[in-house]
N, C-alpha and C. Protein backbone atom coordinates (compact mmCIF):
# COMPACT_ATOMS: atom_id res chain seq x y z
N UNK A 1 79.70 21.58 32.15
CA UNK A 1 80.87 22.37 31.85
C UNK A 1 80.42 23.63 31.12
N UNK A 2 80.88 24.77 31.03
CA UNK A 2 80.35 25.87 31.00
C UNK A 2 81.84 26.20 30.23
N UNK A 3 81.09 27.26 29.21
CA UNK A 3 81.97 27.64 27.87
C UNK A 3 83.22 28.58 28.93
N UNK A 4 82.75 29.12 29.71
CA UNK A 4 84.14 29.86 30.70
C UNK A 4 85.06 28.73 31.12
N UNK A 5 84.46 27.81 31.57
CA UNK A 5 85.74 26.57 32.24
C UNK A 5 86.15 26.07 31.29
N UNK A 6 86.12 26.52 30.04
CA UNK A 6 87.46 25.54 29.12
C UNK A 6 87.95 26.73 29.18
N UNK A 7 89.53 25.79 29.57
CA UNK A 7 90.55 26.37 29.22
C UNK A 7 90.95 26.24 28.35
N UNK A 8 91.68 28.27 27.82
CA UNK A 8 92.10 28.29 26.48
C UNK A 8 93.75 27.12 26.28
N UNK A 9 93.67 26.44 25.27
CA UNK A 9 94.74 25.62 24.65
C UNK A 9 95.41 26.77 23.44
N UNK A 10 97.03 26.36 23.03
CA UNK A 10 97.24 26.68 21.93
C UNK A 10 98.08 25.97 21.38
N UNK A 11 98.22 26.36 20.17
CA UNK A 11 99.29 25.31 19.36
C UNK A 11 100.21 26.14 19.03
N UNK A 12 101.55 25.95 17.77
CA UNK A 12 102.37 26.68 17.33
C UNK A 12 101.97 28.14 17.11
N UNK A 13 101.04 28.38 16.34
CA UNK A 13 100.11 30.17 15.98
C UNK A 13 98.79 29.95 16.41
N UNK A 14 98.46 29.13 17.11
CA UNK A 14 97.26 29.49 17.38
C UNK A 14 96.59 29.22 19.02
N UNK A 15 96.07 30.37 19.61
CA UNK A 15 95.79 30.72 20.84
C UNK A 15 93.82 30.11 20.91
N UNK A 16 93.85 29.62 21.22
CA UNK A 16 92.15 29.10 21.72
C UNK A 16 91.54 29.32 23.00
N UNK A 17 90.21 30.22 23.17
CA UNK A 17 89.63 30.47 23.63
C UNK A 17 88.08 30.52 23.25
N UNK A 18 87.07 30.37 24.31
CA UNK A 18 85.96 31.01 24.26
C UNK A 18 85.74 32.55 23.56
N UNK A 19 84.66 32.16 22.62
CA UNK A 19 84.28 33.53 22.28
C UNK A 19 83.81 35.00 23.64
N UNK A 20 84.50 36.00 23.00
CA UNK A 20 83.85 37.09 24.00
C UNK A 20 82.60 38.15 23.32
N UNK A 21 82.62 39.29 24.11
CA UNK A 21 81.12 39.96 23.20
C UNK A 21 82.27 41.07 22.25
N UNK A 22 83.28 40.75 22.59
CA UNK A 22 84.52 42.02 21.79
C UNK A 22 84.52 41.48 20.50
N UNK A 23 84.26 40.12 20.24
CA UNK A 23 84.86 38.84 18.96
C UNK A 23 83.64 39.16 18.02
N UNK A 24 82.17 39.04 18.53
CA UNK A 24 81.42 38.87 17.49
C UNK A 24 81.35 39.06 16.52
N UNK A 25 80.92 40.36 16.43
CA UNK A 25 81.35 41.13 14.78
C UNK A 25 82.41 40.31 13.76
N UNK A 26 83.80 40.45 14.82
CA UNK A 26 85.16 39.56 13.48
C UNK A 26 84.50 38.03 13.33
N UNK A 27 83.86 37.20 13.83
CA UNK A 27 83.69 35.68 14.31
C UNK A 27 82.52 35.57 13.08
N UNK A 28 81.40 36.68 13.29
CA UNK A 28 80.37 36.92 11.94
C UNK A 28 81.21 37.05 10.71
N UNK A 29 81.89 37.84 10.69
CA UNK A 29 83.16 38.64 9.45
C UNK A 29 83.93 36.93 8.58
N UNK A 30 84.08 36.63 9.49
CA UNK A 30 85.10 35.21 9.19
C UNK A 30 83.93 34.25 8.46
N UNK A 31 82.50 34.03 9.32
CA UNK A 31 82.08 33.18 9.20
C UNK A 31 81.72 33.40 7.56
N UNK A 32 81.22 34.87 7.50
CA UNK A 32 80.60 35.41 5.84
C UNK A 32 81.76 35.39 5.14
N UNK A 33 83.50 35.25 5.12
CA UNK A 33 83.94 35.01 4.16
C UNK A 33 84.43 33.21 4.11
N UNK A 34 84.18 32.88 4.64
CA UNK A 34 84.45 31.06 4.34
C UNK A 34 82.72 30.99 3.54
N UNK A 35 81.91 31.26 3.81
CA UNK A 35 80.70 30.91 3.37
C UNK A 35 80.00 30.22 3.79
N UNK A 36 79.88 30.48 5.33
CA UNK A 36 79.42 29.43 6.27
C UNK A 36 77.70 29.88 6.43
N UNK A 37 77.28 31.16 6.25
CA UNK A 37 76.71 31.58 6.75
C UNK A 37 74.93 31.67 5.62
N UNK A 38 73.95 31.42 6.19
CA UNK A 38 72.85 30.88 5.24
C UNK A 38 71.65 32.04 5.67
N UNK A 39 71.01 32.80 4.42
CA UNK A 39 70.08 33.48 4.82
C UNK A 39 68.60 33.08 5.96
N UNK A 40 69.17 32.37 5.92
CA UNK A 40 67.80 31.77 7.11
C UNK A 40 68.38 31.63 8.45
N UNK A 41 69.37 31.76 8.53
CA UNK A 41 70.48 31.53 9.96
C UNK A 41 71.29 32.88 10.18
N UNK A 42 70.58 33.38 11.29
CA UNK A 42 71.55 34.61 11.58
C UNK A 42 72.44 33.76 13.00
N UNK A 43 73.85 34.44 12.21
CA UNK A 43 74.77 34.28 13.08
C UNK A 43 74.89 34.59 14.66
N UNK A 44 74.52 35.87 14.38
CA UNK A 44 74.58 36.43 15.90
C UNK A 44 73.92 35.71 16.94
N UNK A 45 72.24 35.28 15.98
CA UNK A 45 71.93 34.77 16.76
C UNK A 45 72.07 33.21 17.35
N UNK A 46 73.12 32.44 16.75
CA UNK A 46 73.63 31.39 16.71
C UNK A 46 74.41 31.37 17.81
N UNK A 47 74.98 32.42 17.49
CA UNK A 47 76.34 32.78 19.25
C UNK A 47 75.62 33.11 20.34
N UNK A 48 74.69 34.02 20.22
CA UNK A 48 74.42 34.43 21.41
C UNK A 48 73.31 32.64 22.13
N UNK A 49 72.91 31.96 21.27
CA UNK A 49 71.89 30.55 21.59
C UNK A 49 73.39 29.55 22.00
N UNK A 50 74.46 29.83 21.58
CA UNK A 50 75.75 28.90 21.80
C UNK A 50 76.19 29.25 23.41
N UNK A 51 76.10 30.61 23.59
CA UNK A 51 76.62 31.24 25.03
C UNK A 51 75.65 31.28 26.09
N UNK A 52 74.09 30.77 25.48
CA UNK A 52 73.20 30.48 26.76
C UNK A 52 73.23 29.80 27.63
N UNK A 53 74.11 28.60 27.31
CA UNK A 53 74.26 27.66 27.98
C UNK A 53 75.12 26.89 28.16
N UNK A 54 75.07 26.08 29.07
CA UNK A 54 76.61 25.29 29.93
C UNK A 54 77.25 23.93 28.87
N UNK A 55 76.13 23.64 27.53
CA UNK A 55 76.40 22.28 26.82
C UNK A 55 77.01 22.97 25.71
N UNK A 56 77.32 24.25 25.53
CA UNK A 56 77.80 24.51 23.99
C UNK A 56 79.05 25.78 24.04
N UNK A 57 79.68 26.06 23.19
CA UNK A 57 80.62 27.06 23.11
C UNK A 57 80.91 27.23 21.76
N UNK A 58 81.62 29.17 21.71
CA UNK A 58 82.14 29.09 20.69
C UNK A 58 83.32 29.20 20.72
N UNK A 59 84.41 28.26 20.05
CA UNK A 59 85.55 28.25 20.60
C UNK A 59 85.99 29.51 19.47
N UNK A 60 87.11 30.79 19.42
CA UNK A 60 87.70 31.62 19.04
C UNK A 60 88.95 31.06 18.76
N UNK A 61 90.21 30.55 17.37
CA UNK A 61 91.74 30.82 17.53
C UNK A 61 92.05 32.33 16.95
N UNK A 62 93.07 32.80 17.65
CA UNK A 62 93.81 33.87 17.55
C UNK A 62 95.24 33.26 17.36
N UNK A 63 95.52 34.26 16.45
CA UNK A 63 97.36 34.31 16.06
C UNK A 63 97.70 35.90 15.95
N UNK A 64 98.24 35.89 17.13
CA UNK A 64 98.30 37.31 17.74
C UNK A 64 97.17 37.75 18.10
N UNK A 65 96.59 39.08 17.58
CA UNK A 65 95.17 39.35 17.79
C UNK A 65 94.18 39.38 16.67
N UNK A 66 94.73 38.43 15.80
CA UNK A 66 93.78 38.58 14.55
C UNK A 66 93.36 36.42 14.98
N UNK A 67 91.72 36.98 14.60
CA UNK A 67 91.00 35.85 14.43
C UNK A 67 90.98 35.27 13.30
N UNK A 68 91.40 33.75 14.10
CA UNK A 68 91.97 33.33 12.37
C UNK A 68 90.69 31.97 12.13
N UNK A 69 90.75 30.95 13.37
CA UNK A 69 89.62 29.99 13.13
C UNK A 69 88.63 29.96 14.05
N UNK A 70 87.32 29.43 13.81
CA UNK A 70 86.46 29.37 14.81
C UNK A 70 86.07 27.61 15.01
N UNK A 71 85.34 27.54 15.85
CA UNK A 71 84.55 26.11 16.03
C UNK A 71 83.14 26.26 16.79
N UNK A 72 81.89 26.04 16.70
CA UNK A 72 81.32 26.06 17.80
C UNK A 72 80.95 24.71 18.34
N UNK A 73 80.62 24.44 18.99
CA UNK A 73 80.64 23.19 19.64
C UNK A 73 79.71 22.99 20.42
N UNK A 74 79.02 21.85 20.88
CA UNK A 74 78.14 21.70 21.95
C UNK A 74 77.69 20.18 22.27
N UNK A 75 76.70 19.73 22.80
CA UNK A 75 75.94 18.41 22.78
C UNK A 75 74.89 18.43 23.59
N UNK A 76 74.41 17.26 23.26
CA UNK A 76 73.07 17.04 23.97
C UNK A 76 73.15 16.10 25.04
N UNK A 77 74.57 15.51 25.56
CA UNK A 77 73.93 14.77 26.68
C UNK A 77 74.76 12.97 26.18
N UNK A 78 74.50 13.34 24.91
CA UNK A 78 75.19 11.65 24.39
C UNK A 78 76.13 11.91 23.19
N UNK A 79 75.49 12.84 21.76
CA UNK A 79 76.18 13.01 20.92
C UNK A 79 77.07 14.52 21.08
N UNK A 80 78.13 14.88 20.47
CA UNK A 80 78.75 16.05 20.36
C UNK A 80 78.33 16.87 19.04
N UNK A 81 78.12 17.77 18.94
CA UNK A 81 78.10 18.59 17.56
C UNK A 81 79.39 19.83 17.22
N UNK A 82 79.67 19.74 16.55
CA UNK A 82 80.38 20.86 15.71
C UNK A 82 79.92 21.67 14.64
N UNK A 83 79.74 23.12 14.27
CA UNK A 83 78.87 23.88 13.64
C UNK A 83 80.61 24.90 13.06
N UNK A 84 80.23 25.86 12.24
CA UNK A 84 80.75 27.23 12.30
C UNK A 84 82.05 26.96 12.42
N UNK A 85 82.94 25.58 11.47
CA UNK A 85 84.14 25.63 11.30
C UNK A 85 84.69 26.19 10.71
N UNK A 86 85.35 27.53 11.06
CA UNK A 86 86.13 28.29 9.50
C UNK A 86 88.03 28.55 10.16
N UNK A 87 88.37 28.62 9.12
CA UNK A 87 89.58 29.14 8.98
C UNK A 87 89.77 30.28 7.83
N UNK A 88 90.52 31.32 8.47
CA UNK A 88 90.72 32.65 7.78
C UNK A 88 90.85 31.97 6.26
N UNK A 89 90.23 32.30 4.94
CA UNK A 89 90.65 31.95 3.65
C UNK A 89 92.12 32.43 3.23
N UNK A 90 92.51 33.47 3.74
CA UNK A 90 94.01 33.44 3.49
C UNK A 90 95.07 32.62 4.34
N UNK A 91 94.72 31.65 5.12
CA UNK A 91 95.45 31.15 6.36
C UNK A 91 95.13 29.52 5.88
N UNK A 92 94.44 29.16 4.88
CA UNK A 92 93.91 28.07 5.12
C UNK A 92 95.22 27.05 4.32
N UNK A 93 95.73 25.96 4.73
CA UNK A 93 96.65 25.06 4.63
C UNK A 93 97.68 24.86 5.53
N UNK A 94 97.31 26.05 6.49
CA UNK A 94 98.41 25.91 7.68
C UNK A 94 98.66 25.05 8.68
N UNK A 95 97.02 23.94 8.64
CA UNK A 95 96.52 23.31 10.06
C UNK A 95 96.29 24.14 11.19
N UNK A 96 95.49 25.16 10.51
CA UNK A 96 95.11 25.64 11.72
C UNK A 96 93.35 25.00 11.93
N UNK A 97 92.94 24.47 10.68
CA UNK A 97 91.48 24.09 10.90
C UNK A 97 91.97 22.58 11.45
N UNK A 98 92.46 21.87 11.84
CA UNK A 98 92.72 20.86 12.21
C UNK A 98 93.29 21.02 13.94
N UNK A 99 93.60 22.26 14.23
CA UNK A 99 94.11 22.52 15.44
C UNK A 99 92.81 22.95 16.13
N UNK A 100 92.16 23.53 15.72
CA UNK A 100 90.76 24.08 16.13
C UNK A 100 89.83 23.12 15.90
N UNK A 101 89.62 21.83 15.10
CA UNK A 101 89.00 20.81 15.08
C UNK A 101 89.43 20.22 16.52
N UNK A 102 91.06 19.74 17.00
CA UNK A 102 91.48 19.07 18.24
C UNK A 102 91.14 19.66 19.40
N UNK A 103 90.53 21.10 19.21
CA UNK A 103 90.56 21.96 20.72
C UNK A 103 88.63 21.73 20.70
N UNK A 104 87.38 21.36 19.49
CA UNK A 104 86.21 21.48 20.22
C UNK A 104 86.12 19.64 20.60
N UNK A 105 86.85 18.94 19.79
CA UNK A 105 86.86 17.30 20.18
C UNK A 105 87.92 17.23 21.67
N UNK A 106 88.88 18.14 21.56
CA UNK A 106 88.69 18.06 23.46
C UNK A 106 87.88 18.45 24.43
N UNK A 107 87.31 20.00 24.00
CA UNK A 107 86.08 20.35 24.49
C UNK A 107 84.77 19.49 24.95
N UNK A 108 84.74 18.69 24.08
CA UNK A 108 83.71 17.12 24.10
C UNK A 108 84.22 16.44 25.44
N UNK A 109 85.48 15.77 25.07
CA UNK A 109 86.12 15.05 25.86
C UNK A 109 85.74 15.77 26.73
N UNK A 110 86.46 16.72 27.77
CA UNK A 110 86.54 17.32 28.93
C UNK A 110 84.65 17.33 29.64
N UNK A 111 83.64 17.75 28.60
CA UNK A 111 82.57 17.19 29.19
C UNK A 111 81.93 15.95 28.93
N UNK A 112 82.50 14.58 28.70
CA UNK A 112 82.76 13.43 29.01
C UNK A 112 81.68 13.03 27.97
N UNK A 113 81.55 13.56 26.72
CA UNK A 113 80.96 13.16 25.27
C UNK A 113 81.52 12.34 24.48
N UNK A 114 81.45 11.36 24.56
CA UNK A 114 82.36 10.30 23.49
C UNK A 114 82.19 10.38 22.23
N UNK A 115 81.08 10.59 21.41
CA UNK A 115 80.94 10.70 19.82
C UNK A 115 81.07 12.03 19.84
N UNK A 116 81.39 12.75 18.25
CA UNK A 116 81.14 14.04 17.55
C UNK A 116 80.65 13.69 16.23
N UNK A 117 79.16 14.20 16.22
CA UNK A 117 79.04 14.32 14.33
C UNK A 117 78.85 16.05 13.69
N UNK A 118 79.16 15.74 12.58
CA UNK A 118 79.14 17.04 11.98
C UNK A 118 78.67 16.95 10.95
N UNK A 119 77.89 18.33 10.14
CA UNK A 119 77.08 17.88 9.00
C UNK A 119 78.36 18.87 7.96
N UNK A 120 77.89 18.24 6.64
CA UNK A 120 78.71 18.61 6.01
C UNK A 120 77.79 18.73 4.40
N UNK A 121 77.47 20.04 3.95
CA UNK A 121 76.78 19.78 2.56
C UNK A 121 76.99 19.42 1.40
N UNK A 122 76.31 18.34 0.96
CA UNK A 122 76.78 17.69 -0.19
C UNK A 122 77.76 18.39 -1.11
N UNK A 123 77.42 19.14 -1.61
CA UNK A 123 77.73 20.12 -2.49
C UNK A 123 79.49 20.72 -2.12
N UNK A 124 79.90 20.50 -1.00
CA UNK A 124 81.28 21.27 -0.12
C UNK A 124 82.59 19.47 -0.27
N UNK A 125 82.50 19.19 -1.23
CA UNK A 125 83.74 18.20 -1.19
C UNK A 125 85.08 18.38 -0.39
N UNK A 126 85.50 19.39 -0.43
CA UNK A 126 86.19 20.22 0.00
C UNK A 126 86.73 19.81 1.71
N UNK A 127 85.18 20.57 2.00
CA UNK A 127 85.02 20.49 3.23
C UNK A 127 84.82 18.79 3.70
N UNK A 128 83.97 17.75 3.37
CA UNK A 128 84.38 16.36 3.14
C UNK A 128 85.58 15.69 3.16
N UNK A 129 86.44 16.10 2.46
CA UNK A 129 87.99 15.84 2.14
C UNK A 129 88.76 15.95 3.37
N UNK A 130 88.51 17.17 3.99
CA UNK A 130 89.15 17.97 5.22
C UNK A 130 88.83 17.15 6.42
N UNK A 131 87.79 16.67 6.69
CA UNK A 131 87.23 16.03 7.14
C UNK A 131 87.51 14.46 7.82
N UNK A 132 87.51 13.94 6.53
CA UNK A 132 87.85 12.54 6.40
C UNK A 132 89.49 12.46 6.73
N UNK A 133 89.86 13.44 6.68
CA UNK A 133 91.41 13.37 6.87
C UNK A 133 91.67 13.08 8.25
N UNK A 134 91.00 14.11 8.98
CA UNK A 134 90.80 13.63 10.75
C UNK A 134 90.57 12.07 10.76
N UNK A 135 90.01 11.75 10.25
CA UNK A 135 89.55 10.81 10.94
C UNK A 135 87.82 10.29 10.67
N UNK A 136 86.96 11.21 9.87
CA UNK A 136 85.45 11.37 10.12
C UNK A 136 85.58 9.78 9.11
N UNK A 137 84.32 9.67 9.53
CA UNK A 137 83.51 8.78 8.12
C UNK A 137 81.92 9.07 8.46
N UNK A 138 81.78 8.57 6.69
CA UNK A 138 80.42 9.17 6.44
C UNK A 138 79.70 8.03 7.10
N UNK A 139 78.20 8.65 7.62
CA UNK A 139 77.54 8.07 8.74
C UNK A 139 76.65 7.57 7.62
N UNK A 140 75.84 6.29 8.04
CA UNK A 140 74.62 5.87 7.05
C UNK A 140 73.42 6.61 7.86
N UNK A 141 73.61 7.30 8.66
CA UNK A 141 72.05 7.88 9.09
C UNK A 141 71.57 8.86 8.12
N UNK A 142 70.29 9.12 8.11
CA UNK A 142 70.00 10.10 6.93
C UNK A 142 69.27 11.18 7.94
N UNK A 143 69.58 12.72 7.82
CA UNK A 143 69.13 13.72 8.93
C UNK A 143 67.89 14.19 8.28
N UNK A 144 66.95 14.49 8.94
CA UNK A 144 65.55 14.72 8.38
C UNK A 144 65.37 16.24 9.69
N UNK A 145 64.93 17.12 8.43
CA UNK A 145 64.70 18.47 9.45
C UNK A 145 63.51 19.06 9.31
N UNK A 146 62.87 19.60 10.03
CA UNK A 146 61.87 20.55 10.24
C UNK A 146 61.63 21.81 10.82
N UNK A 147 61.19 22.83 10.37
CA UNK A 147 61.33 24.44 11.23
C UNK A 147 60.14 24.29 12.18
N UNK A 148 60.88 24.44 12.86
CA UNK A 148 59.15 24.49 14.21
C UNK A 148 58.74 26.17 14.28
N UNK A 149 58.92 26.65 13.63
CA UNK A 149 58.23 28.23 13.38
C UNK A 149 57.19 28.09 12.30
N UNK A 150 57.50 27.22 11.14
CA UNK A 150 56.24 26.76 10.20
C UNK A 150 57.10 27.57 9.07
N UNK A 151 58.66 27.76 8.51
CA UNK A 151 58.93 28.12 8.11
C UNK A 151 59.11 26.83 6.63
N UNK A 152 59.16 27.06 5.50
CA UNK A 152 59.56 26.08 4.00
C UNK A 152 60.62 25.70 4.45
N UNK A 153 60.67 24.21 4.20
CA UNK A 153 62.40 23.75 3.89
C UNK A 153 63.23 24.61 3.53
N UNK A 154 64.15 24.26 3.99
CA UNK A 154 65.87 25.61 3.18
C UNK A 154 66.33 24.39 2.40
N UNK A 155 67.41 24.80 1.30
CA UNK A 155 68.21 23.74 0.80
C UNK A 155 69.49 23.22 1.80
């Protein structure tokens, strides 16, 4: 399934679609004010590695023409991932991050992915809370990472 064949869904204010090359800039903009965004991870180049290929997307909501939440989404084949969840900080309590959570866990669905995990940093309760409300629970696996460039651990 290929980030063009989902079709955009919407809810009460919010319009869902695939990211375009018009979005980036606002989709970066959003991501740097939720605080999603980590000096070792450029965004852009996150989207443009999300739009290479047929297993991942970035889903865009709009309410009207202002970008309000994002999701990116993808998998490998068995598990689903979710990355780059934000909702506008002035918009946030509306359910719109919960409407844009239901549009990349259909996204899954539609390419016939049964699990989604998502990481969530200790430190973001917040984001935990939000979380668990869907539905998540905390996994006992423990994620172990490495830079294959030969770059130091990040926190």
């Amino acid at each position: 399934m290929t980030a063009q064949a989902t079709m955009p869904s919407s809810s009460a204010s919010l319009a869902i679609a695939p990211i375009t090359d018009a979005d980036i800039a606002d989709v970066v903009a959003l991501w740097q004010a939720c605080g999603l965004t980590r000096p070792w991870n450029d965004p852009a180049a996150d989207i443009a590695l999300a739009r290479r290929g047929p297993n991942s997307a970035v889903l865009v909501g709009r309410d009207a023409d202002a970008i309000v939440a994002t999701a990116m989404v993808g998998h490998d084949g068995h598990r689903g991932w979710v990355y780059y969840v934000a909702v506008d900080p002035n918009r946030q309590g509306e359910g719109l991050g919960r409407t844009i959570m239901a549009a990349a866990e259909d996204w899954l669905r539609a390419a016939g992915v049964p699990k989604l995990q998502l990481l969530v940093r200790r430190e973001n309760a917040k984001a935990g809370a939000f979380y668990q409300s869907l539905g998540y629970d905390e996994s006992t696996s423990v994620m172990l990472a490495k830079w294959l460039d030969g770059r130091e651990a990040t926190p």
